[in-house]
Protein backbone atom coordinates (compact mmCIF):
# COMPACT_ATOMS: atom_id res chain seq x y z
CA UNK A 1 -21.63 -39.51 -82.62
CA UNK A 2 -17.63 -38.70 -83.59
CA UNK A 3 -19.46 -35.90 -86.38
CA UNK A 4 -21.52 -34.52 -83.07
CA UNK A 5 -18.59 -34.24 -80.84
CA UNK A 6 -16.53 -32.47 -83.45
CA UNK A 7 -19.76 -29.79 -83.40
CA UNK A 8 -19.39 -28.91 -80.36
CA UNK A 9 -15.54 -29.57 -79.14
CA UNK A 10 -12.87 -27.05 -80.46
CA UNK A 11 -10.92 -28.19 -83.12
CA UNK A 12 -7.47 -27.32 -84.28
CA UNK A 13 -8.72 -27.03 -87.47
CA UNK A 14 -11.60 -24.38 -86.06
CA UNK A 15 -11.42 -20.83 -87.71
CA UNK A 16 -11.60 -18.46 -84.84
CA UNK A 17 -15.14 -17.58 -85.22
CA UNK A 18 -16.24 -21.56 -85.03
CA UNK A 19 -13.75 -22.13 -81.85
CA UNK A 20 -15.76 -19.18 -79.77
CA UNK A 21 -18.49 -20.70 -80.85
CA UNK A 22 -18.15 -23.84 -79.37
CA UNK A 23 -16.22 -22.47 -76.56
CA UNK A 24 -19.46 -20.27 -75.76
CA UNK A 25 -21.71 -23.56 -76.58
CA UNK A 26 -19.56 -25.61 -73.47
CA UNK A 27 -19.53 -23.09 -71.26
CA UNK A 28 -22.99 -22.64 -71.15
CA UNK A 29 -23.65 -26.24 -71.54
CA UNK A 30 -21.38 -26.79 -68.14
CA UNK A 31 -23.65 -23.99 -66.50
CA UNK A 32 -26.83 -25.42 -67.18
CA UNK A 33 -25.49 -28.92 -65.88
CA UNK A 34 -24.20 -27.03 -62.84
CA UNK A 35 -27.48 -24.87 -62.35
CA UNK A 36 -29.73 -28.50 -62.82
CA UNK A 37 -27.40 -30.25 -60.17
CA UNK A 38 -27.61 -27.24 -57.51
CA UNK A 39 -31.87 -27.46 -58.22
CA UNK A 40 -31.63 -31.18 -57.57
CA UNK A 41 -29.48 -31.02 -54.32
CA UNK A 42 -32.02 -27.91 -53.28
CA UNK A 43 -35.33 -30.12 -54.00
CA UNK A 44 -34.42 -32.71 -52.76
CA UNK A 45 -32.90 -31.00 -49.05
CA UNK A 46 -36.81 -29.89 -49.11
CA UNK A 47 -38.49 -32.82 -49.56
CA UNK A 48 -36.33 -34.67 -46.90
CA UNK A 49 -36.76 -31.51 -44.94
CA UNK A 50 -40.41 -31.56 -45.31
CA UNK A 51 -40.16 -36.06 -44.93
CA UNK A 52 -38.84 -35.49 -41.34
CA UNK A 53 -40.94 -32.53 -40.24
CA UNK A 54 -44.37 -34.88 -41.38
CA UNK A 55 -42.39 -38.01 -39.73
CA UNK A 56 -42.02 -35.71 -36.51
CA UNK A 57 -45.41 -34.20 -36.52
CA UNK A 58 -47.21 -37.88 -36.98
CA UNK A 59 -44.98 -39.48 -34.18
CA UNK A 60 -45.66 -35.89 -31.98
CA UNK A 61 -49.79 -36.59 -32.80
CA UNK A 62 -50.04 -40.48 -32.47
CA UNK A 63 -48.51 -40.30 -28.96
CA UNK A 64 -50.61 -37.23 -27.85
CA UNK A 65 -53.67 -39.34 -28.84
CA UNK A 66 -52.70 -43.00 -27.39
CA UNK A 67 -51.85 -41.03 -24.10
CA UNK A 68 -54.72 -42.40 -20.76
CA UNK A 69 -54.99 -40.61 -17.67
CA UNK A 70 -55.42 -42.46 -14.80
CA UNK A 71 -56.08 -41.06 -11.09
CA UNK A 72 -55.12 -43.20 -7.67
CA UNK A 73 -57.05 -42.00 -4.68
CA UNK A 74 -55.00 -40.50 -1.79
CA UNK A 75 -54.80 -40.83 1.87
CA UNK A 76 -55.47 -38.15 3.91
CA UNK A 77 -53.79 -39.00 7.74
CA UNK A 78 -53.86 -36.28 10.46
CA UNK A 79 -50.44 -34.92 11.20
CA UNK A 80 -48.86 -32.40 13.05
CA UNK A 81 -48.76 -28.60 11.63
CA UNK A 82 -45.71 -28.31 8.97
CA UNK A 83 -43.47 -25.43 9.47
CA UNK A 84 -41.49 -25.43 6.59
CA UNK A 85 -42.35 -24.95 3.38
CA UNK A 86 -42.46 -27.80 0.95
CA UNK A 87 -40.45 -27.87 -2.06
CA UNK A 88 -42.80 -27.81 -5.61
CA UNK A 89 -44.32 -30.73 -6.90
CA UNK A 90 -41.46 -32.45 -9.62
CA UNK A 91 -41.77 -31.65 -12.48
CA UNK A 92 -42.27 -34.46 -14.91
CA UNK A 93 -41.92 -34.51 -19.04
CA UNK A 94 -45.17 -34.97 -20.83
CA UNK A 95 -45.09 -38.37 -22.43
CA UNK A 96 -45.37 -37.06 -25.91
CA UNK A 97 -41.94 -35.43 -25.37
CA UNK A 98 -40.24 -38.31 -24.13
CA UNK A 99 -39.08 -39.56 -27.19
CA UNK A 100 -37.98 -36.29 -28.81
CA UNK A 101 -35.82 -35.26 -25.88
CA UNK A 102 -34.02 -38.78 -25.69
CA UNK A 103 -33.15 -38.64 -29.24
CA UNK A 104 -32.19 -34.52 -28.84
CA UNK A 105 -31.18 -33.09 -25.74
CA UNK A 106 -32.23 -29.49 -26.90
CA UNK A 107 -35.92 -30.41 -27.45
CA UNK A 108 -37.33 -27.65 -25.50
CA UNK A 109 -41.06 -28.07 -26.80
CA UNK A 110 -43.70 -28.21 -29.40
CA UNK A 111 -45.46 -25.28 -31.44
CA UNK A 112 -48.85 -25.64 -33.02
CA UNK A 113 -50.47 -22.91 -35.35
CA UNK A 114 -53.62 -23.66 -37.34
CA UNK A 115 -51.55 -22.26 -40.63
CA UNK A 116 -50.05 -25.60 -41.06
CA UNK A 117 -47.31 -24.84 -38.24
CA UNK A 118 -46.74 -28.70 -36.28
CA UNK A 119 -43.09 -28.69 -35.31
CA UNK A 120 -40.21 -29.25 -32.66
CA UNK A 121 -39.03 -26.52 -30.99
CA UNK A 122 -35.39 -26.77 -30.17
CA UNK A 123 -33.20 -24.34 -27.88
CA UNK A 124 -29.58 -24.30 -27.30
CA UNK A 125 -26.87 -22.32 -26.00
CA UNK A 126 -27.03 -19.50 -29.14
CA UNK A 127 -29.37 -18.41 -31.40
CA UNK A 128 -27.28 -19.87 -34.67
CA UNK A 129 -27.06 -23.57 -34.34
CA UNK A 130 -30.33 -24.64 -35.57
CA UNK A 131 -30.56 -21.79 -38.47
CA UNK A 132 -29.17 -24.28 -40.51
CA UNK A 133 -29.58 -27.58 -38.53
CA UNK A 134 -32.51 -30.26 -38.64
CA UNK A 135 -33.84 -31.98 -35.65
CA UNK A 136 -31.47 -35.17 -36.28
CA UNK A 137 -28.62 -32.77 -36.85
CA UNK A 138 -28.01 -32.57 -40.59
CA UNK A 139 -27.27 -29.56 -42.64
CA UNK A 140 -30.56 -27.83 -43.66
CA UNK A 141 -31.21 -24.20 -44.87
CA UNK A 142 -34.61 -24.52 -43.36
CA UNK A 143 -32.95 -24.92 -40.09
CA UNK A 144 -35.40 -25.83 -37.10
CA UNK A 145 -37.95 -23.98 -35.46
CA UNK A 146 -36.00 -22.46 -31.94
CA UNK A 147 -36.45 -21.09 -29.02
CA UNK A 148 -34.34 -17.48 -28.54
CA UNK A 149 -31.58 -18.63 -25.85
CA UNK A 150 -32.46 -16.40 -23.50
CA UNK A 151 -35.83 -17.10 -22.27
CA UNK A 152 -36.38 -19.72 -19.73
CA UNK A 153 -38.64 -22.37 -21.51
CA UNK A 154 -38.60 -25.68 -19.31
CA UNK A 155 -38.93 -24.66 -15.77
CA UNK A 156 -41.80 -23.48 -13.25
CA UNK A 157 -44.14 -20.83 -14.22
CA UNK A 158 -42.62 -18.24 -12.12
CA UNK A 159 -39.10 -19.10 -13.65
CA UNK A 160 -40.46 -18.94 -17.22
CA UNK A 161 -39.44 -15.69 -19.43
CA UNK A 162 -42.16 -13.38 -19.74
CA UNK A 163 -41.92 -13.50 -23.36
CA UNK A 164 -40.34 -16.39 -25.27
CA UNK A 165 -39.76 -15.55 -28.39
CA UNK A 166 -39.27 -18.78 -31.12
CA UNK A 167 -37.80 -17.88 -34.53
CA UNK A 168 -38.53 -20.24 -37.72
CA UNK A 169 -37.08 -19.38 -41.95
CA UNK A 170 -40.06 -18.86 -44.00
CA UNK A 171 -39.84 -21.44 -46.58
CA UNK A 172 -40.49 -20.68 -49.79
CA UNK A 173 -42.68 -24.74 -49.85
CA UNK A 174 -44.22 -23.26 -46.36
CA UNK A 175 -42.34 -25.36 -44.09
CA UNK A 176 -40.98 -24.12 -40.73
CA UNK A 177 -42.85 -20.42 -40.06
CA UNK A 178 -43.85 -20.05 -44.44
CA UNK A 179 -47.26 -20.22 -43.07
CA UNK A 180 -47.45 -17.55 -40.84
CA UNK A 181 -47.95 -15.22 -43.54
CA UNK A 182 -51.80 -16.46 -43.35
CA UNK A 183 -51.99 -13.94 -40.82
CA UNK A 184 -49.93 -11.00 -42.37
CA UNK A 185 -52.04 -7.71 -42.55
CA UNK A 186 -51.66 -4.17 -43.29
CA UNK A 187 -53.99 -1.12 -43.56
CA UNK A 188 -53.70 -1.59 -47.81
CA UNK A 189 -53.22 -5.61 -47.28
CA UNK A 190 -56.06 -7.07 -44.80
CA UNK A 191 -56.92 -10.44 -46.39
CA UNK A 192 -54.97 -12.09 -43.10
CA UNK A 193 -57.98 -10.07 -41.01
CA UNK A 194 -60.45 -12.75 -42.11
CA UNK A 195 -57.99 -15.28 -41.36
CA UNK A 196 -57.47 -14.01 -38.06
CA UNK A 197 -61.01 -14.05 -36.80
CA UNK A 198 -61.08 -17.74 -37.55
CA UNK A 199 -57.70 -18.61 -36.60
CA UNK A 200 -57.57 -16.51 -33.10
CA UNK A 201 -55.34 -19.03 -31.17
CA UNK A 202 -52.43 -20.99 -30.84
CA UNK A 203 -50.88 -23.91 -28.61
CA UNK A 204 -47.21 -24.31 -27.36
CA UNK A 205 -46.40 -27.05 -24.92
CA UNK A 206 -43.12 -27.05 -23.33
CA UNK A 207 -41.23 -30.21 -21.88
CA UNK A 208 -43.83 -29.87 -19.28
CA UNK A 209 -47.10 -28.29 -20.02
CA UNK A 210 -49.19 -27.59 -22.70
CA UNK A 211 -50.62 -24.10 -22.89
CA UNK A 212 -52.82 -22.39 -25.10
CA UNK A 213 -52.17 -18.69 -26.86
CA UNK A 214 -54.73 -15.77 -27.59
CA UNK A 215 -53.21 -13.80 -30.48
CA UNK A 216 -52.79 -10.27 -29.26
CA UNK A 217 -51.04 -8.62 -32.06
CA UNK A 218 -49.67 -8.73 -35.85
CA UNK A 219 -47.08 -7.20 -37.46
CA UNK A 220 -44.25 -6.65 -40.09
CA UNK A 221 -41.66 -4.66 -39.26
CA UNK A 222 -38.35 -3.52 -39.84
CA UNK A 223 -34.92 -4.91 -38.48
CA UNK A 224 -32.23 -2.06 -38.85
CA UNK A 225 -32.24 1.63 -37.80
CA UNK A 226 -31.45 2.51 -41.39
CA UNK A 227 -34.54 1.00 -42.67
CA UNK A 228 -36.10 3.99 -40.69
CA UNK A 229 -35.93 7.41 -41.29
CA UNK A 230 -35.91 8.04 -37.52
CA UNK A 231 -33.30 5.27 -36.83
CA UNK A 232 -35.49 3.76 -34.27
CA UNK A 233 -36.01 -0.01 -34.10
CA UNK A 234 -38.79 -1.61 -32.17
CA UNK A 235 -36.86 -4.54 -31.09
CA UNK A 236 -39.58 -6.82 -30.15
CA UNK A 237 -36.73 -10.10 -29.86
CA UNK A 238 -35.45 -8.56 -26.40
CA UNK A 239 -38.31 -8.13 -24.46
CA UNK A 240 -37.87 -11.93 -22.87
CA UNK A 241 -38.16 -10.92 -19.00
CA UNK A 242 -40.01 -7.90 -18.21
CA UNK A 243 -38.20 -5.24 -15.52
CA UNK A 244 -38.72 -2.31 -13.49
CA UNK A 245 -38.31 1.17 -15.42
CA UNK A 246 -35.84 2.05 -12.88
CA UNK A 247 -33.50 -1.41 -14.22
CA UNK A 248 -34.39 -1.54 -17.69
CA UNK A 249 -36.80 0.18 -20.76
CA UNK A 250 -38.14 -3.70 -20.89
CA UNK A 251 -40.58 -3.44 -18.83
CA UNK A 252 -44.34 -4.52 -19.38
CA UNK A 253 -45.89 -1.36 -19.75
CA UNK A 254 -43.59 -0.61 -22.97
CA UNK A 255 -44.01 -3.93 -24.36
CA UNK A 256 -47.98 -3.90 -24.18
CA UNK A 257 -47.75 0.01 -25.83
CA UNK A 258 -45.06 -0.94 -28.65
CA UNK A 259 -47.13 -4.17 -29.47
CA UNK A 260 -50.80 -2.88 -29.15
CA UNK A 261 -49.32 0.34 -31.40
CA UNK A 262 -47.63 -1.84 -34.04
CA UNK A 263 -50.36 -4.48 -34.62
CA UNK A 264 -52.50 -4.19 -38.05
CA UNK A 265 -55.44 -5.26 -35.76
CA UNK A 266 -56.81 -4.43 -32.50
CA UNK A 267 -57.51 -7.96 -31.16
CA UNK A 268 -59.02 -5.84 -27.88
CA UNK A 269 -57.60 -9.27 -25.93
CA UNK A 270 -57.20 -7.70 -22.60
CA UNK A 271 -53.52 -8.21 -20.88
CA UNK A 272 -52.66 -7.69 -17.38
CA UNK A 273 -49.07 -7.38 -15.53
CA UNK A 274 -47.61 -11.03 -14.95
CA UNK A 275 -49.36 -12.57 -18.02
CA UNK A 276 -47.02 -14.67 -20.09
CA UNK A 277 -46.44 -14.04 -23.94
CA UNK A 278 -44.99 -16.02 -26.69
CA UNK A 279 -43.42 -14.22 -30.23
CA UNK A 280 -43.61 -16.09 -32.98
CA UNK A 281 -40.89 -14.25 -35.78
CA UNK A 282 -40.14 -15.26 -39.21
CA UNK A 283 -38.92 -13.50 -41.91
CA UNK A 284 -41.52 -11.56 -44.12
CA UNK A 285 -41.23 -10.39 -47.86
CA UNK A 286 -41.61 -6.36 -48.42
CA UNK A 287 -38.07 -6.03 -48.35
CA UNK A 288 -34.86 -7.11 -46.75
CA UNK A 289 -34.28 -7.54 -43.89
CA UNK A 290 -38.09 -7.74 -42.41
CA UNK A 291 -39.58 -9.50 -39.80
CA UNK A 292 -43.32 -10.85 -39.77
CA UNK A 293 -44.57 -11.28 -36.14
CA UNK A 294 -47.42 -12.86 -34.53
CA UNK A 295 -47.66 -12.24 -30.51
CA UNK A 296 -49.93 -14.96 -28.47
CA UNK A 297 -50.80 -14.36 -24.67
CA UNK A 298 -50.83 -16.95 -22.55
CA UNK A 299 -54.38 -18.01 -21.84
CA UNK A 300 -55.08 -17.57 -17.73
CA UNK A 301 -55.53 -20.75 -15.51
CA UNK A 302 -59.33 -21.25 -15.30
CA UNK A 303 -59.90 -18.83 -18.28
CA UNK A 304 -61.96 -19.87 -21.39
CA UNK A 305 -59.73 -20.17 -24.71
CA UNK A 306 -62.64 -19.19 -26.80
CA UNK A 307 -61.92 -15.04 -28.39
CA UNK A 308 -64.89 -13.21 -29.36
CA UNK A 309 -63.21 -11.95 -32.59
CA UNK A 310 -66.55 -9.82 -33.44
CA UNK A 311 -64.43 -7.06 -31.25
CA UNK A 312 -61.53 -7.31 -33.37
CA UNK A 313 -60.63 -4.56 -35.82
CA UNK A 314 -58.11 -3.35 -38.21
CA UNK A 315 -56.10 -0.78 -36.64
CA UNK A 316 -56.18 2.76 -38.86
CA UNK A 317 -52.97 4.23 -36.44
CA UNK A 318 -51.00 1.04 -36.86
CA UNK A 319 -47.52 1.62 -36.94
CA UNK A 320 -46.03 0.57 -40.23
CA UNK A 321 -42.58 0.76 -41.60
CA UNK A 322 -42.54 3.57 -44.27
CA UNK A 323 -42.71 1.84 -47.56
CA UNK A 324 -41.74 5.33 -49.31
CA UNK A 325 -38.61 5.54 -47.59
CA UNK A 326 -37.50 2.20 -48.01
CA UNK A 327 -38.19 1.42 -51.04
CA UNK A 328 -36.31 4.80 -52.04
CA UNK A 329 -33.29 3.78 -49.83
């Protein structure tokens, strides 16, 4: 052992040549220990990452499915004709939430995609706290799937944002939004097509309600004006509450056109003024920054969920960002 250490710890007695040697030898040594340690620490923040997420997702299930309905007949009594108008029903927090929302304040729901997506949604007062936060409030680079701190989530219909938009890392072990990329299609790219025409829906429930999603459009796009070589940014994130033209350029006519023209597939999912959308936005992979986004509208009371995807078709005119230019930047 003393014979080993003397290989590889400088010596007085080391000619110069034999001292950088060893010198080189511990340095390296050091990094390797350092580089091991840092993979360690990373793999194992993933697997409790991905250990709470499954913990979350099983508790989020097993109460959806023990949940019974039961219905108490009503009497009806004659009385006089009301004049005023009576306030809304209450509203009250689906059990399944319960528990979340006592343990976290900022549960605001739950998001469902057939990708593998099962998670909490969280909102707060900014769009930074859960980057890097987990549901139990520990440091995590995966962060938490939230809700953009703008858009009314929890509240009547009427009161809801137009479009909420929720924002999840994509994780490089799929966790968070790393499966949305099932769905990611391009005119050269189109193996998400097939997955689309199975995988035509998705399901958000709020505190309150749970709602179903038709997928109306599918993109990837670009996030800053220099990524384009006419500087302009379709900035899908701020379309939360739809406005006249004479207040604002969100309106709904401009965010139908900017997401029907952008989509790599013509769902031909008709939308109406006053239906309610939902973003889902993750990061994609073409370059950086980029943003891979998936656009579900809110399926109508007394409308069928089913989509007859056989009308569904890549779109030739789809606006893309222009690889040329960007990778030439």
């Amino acid at each position: 052992m003393q014979n080993f250490l003397k290989k590889i710890i400088p010596q007085k007695t080391d000619a110069p040549s034999e001292l950088r040697r060893k010198i080189i030898l511990l340095s390296a040594s050091v990094l390797l220990i350092a580089c091991i340690i840092a993979l360690v620490i990373i793999f194992a923040g993933e697997e409790r990452d991905r250990e709470l997420n499954n913990e979350l997702a099983e508790r989020h299930t097993t109460t959806v499915n023990v949940i019974t309905t039961t219905t108490a007949a009503t009497t009806v009594t004659e009385t006089e004709a009301i004049t005023t108008v009576p306030p809304p029903p209450p509203l009250i927090v689906l059990p399944e939430m319960e528990e979340f929302l006592d343990e976290n304040p900022d549960t605001a729901g739950w998001i469902k995609v057939d990708t593998g997506v099962d998670n909490v949604v969280m909102q707060y007062s900014d769009n930074e706290k859960y980057l890097d936060e987990t549901f139990d409030g520990h440091y995590s680079e995966a962060g938490t799937v939230f809700a953009d701190f703008r858009g009314t989530v929890n509240d009547y219909n009427e009161k809801q944002a137009d479009n909420i938009v929720l924002y999840g890392h994509n994780q490089r072990d799929n966790s968070m939004f790393g499966t949305l990329k099932k769905y990611k299609t391009t005119r050269v790219h189109t193996s998400g097509f097939d997955y689309y025409k199975e995988h035509p829906t998705f399901t958000f429930s709020n505190l309150y309600e749970n709602y179903t999603y038709k997928i109306v459009a599918i993109f990837v796009i670009e996030v800053e004006p220099y990524q384009n070589p006419t500087g302009e940014i379709f900035d899908y994130h701020n379309y939360i509450r739809f406005t006249s033209p004479e207040v604002s350029e969100y309106t709904y006519d401009n965010w139908v056109e900017k997401i029907t023209a952008h989509s790599a597939i013509n769902t031909n999912i008709d939308m109406v003024d006053g239906d309610k959308f939902l973003t889902l936005s993750t990061c994609s992979n073409e370059f950086e920054p980029s943003r891979l986004v998936v656009v579900g509208r809110r399926v109508r009371e007394g409308e069928s969920a089913e989509v007859d995807t056989s009308k569904a078709a890549i779109n030739p005119d789809a606006i893309e960002p222009d690889w040329d230019y960007i990778y030439n930047y």
